[in-house]
PDB file of N, CA and C in Angstrom:
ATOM      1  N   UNK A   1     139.538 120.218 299.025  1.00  0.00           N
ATOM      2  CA  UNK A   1     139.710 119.886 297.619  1.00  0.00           C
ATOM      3  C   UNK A   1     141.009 119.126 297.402  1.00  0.00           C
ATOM      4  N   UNK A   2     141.982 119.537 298.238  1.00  0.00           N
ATOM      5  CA  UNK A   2     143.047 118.766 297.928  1.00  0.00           C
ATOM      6  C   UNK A   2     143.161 117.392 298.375  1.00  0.00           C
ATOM      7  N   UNK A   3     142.384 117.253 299.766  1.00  0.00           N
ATOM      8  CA  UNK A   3     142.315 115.891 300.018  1.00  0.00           C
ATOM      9  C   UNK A   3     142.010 114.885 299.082  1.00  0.00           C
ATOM     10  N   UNK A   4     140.771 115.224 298.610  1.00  0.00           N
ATOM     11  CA  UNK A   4     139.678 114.900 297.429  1.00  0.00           C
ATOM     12  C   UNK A   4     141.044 114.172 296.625  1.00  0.00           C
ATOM     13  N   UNK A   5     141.586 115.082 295.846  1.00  0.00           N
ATOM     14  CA  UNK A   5     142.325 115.201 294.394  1.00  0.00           C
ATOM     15  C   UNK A   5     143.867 114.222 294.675  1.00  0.00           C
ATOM     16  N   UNK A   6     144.095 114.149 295.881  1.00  0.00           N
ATOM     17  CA  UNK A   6     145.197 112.998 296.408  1.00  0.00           C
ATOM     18  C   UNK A   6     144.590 111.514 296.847  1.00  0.00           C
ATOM     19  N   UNK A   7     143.160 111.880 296.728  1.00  0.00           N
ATOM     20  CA  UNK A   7     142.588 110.476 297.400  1.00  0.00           C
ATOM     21  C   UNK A   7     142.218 109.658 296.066  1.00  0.00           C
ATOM     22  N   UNK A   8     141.455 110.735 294.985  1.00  0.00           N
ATOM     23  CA  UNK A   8     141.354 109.893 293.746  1.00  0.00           C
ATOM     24  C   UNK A   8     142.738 109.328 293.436  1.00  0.00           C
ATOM     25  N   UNK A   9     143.939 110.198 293.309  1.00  0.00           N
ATOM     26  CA  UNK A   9     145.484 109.673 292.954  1.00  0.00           C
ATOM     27  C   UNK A   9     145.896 107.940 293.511  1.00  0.00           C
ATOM     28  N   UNK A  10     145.505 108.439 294.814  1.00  0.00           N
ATOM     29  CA  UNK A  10     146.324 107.283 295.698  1.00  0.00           C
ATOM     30  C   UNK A  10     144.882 105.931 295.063  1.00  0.00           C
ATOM     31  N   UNK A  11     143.657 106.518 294.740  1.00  0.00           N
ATOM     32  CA  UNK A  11     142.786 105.060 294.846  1.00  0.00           C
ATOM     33  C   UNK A  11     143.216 104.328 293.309  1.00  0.00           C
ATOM     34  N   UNK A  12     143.844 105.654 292.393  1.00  0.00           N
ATOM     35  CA  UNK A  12     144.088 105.066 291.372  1.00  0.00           C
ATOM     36  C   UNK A  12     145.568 104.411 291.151  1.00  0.00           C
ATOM     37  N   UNK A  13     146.249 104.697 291.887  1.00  0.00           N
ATOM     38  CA  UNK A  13     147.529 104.123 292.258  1.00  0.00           C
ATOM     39  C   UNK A  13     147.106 102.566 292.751  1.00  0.00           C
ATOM     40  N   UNK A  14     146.405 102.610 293.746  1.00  0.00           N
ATOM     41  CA  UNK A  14     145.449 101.436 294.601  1.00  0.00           C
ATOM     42  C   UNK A  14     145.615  99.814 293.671  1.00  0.00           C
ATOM     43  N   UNK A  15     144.619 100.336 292.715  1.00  0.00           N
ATOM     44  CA  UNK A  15     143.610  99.946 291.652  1.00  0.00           C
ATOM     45  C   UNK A  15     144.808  99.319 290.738  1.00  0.00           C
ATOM     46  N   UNK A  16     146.214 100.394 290.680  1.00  0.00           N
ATOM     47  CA  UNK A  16     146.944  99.361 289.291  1.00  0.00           C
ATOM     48  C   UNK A  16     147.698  98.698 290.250  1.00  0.00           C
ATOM     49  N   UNK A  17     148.031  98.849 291.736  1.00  0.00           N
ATOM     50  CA  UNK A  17     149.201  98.289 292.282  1.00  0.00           C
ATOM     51  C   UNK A  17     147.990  96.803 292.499  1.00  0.00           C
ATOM     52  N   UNK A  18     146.777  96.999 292.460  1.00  0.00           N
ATOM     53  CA  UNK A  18     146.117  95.463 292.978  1.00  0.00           C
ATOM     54  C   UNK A  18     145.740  94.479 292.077  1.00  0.00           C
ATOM     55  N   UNK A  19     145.551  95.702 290.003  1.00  0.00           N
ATOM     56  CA  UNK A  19     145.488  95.066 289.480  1.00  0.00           C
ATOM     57  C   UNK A  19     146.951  93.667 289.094  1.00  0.00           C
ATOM     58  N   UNK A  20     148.018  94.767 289.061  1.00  0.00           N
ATOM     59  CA  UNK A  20     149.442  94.101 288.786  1.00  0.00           C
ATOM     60  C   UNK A  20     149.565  92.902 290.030  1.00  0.00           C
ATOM     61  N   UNK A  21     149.358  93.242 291.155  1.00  0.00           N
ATOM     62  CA  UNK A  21     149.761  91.869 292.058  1.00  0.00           C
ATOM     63  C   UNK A  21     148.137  90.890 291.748  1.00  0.00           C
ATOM     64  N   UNK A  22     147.362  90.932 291.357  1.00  0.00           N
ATOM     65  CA  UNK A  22     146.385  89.621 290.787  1.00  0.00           C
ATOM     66  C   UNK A  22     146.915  89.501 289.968  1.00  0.00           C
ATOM     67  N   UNK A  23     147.543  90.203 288.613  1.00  0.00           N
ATOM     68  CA  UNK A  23     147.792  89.314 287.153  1.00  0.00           C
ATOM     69  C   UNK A  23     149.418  88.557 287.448  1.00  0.00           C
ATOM     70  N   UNK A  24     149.755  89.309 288.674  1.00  0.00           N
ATOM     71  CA  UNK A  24     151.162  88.067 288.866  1.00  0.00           C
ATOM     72  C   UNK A  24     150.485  86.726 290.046  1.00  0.00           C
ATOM     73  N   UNK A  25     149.743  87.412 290.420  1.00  0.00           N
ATOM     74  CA  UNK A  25     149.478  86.235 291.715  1.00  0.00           C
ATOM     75  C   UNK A  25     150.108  85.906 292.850  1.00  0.00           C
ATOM     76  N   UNK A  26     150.120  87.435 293.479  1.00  0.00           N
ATOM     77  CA  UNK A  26     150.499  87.743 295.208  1.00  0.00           C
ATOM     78  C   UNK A  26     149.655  88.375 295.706  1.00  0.00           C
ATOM     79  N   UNK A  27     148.807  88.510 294.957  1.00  0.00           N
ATOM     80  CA  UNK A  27     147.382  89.317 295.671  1.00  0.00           C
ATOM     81  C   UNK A  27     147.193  88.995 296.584  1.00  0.00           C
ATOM     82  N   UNK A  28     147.609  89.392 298.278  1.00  0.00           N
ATOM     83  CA  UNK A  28     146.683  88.567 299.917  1.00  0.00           C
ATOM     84  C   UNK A  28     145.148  89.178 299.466  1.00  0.00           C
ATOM     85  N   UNK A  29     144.606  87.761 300.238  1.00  0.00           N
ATOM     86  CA  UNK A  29     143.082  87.764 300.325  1.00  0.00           C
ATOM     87  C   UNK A  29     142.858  88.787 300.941  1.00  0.00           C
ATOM     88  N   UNK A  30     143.073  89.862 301.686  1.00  0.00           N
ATOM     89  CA  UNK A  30     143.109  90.825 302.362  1.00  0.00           C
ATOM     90  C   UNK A  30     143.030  92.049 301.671  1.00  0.00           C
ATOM     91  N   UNK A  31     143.900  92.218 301.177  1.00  0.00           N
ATOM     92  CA  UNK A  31     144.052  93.383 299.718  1.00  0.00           C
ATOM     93  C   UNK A  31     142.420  92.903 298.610  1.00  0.00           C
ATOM     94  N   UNK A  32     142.263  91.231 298.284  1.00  0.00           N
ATOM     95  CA  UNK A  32     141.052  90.954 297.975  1.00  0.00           C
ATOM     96  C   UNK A  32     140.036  91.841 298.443  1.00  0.00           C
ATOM     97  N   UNK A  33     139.725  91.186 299.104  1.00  0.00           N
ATOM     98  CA  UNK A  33     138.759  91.914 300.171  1.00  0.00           C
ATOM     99  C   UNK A  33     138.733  93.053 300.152  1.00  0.00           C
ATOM    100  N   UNK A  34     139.650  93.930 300.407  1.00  0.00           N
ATOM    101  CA  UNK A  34     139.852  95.365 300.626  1.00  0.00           C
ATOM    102  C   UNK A  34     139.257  96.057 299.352  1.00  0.00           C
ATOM    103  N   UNK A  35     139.836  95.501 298.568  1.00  0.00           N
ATOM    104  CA  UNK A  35     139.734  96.270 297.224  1.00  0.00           C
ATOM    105  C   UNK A  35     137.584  96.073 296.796  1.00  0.00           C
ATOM    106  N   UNK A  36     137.205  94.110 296.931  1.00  0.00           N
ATOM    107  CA  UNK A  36     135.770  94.520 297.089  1.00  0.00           C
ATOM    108  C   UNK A  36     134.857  95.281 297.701  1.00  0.00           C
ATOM    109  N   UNK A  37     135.110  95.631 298.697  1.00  0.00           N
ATOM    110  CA  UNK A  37     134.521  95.987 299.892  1.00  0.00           C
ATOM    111  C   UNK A  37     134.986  98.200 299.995  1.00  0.00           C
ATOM    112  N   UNK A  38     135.766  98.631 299.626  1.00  0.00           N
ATOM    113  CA  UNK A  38     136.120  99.774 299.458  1.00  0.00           C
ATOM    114  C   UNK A  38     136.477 100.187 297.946  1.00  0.00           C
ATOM    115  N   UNK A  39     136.557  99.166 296.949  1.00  0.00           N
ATOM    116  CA  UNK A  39     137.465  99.881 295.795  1.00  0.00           C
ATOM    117  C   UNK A  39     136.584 100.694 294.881  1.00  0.00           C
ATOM    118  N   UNK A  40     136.746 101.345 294.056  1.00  0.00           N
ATOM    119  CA  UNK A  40     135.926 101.967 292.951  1.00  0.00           C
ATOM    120  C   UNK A  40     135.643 100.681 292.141  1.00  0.00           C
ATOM    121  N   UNK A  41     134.904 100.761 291.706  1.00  0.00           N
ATOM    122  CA  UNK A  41     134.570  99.604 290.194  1.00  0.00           C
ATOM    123  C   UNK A  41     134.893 100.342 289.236  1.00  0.00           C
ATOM    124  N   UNK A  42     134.780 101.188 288.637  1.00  0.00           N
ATOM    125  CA  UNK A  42     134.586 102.096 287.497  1.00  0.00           C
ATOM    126  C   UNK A  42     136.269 102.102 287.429  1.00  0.00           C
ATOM    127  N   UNK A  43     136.778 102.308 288.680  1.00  0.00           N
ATOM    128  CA  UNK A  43     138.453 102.768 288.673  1.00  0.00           C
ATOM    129  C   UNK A  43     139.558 101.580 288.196  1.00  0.00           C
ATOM    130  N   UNK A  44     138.824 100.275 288.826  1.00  0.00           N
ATOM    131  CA  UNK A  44     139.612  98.782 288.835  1.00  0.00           C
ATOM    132  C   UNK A  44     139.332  98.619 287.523  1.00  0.00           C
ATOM    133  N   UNK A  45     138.356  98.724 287.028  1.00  0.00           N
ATOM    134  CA  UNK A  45     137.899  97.918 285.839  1.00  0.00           C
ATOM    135  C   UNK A  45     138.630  98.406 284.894  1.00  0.00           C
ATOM    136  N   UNK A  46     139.311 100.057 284.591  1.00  0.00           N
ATOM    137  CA  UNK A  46     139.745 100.722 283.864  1.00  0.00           C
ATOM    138  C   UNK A  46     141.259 100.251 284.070  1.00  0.00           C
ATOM    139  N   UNK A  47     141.616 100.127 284.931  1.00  0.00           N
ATOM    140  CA  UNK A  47     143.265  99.673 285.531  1.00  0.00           C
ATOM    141  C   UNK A  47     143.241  98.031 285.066  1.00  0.00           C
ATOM    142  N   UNK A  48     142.470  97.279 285.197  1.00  0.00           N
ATOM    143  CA  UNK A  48     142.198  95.668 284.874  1.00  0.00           C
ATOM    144  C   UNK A  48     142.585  96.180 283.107  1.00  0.00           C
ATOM    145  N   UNK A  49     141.348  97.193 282.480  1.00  0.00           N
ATOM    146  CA  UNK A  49     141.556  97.098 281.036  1.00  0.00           C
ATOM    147  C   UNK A  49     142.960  97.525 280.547  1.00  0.00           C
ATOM    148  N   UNK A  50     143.881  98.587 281.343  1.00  0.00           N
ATOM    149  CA  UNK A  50     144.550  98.888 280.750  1.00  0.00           C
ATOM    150  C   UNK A  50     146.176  98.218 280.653  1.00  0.00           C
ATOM    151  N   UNK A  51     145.759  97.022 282.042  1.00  0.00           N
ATOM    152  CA  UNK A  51     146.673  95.673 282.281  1.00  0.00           C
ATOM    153  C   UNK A  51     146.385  94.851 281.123  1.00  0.00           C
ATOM    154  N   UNK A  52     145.659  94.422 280.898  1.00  0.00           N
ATOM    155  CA  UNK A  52     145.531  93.443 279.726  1.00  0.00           C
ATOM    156  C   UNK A  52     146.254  94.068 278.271  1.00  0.00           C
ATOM    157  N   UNK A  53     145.767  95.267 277.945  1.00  0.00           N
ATOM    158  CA  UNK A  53     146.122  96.005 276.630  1.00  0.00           C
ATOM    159  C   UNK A  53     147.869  95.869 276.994  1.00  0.00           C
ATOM    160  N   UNK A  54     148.694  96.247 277.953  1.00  0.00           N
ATOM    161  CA  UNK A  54     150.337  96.394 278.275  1.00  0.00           C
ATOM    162  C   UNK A  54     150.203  94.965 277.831  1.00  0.00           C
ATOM    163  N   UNK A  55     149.739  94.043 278.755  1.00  0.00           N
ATOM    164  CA  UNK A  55     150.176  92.795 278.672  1.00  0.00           C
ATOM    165  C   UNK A  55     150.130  91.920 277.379  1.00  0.00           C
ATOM    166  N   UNK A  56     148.720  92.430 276.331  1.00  0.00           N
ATOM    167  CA  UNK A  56     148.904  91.550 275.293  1.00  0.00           C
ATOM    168  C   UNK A  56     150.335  92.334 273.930  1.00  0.00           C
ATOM    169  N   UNK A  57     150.098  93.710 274.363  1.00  0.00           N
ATOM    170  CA  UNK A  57     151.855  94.570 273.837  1.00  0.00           C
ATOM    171  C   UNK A  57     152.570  93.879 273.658  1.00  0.00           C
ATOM    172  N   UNK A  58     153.105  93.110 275.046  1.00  0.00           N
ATOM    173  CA  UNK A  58     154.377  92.926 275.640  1.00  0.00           C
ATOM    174  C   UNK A  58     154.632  91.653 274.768  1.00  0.00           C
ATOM    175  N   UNK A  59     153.860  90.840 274.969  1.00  0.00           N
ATOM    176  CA  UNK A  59     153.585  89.606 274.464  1.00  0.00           C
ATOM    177  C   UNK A  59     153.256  89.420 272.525  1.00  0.00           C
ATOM    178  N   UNK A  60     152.598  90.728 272.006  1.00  0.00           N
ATOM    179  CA  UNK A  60     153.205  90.742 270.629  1.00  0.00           C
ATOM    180  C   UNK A  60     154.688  91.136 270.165  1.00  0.00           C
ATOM    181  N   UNK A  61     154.904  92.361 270.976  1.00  0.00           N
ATOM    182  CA  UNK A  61     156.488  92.359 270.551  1.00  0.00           C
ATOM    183  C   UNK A  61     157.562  91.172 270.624  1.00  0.00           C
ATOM    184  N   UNK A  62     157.342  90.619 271.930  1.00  0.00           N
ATOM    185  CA  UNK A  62     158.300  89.178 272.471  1.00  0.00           C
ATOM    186  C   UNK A  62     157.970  88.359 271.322  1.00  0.00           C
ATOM    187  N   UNK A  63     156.616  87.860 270.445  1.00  0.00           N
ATOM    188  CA  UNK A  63     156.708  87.010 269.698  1.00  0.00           C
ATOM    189  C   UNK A  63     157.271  87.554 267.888  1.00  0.00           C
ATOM    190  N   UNK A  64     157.040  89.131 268.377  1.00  0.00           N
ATOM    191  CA  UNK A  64     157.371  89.475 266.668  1.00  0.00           C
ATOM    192  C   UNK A  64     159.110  89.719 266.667  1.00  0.00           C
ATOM    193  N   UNK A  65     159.877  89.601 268.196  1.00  0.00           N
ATOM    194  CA  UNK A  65     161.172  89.707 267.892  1.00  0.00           C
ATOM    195  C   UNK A  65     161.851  88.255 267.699  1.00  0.00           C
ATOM    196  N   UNK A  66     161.243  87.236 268.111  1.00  0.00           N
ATOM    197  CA  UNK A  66     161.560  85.836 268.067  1.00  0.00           C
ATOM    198  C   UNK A  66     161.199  85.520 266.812  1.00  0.00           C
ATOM    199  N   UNK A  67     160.121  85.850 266.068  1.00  0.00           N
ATOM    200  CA  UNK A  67     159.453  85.480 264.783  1.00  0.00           C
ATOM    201  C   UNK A  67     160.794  86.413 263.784  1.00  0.00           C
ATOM    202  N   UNK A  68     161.229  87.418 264.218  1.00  0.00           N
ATOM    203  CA  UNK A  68     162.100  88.258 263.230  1.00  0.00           C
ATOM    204  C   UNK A  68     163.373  87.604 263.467  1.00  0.00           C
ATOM    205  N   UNK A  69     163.687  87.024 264.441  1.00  0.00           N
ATOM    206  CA  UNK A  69     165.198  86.080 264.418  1.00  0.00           C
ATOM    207  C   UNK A  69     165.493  84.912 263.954  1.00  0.00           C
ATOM    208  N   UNK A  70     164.539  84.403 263.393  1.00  0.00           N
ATOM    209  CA  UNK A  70     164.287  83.188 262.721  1.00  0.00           C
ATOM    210  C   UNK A  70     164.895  83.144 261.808  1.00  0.00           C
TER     211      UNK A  70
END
């Protein structure tokens, strides 16, 4: 059971460390691969959604503190 419960951890660790290196663009084709060929879908897709939601955050605050210094 414990294996189990460290293996979901580490695949979900996996999943944001592969989503974050594609949305910067150091992803090796290798890690590509890896991630098609072994990754959860259900797990990436949730780590992909929850990259985009940080990222469009980040990107309203940056424009509502520039828009407030005006």
């Amino acid at each position: 059971m414990k294996d189990e419960t460290s293996k979901k951890r580490s695949s979900i660790f996996q999943a944001i460390l592969s989503v974050f290196a594609a949305g910067v663009g150091i992803q090796s084709n290798k890690n590509r691969e890896q991630d098609f060929n072994e990754g959860n879908f259900k797990t990436t897709i949730f780590a992909g959604l929850i990259g985009v939601v940080i990222f469009i955050s980040v990107l309203v605050a940056i424009v509502t503190l520039v828009l407030d210094k005006s």
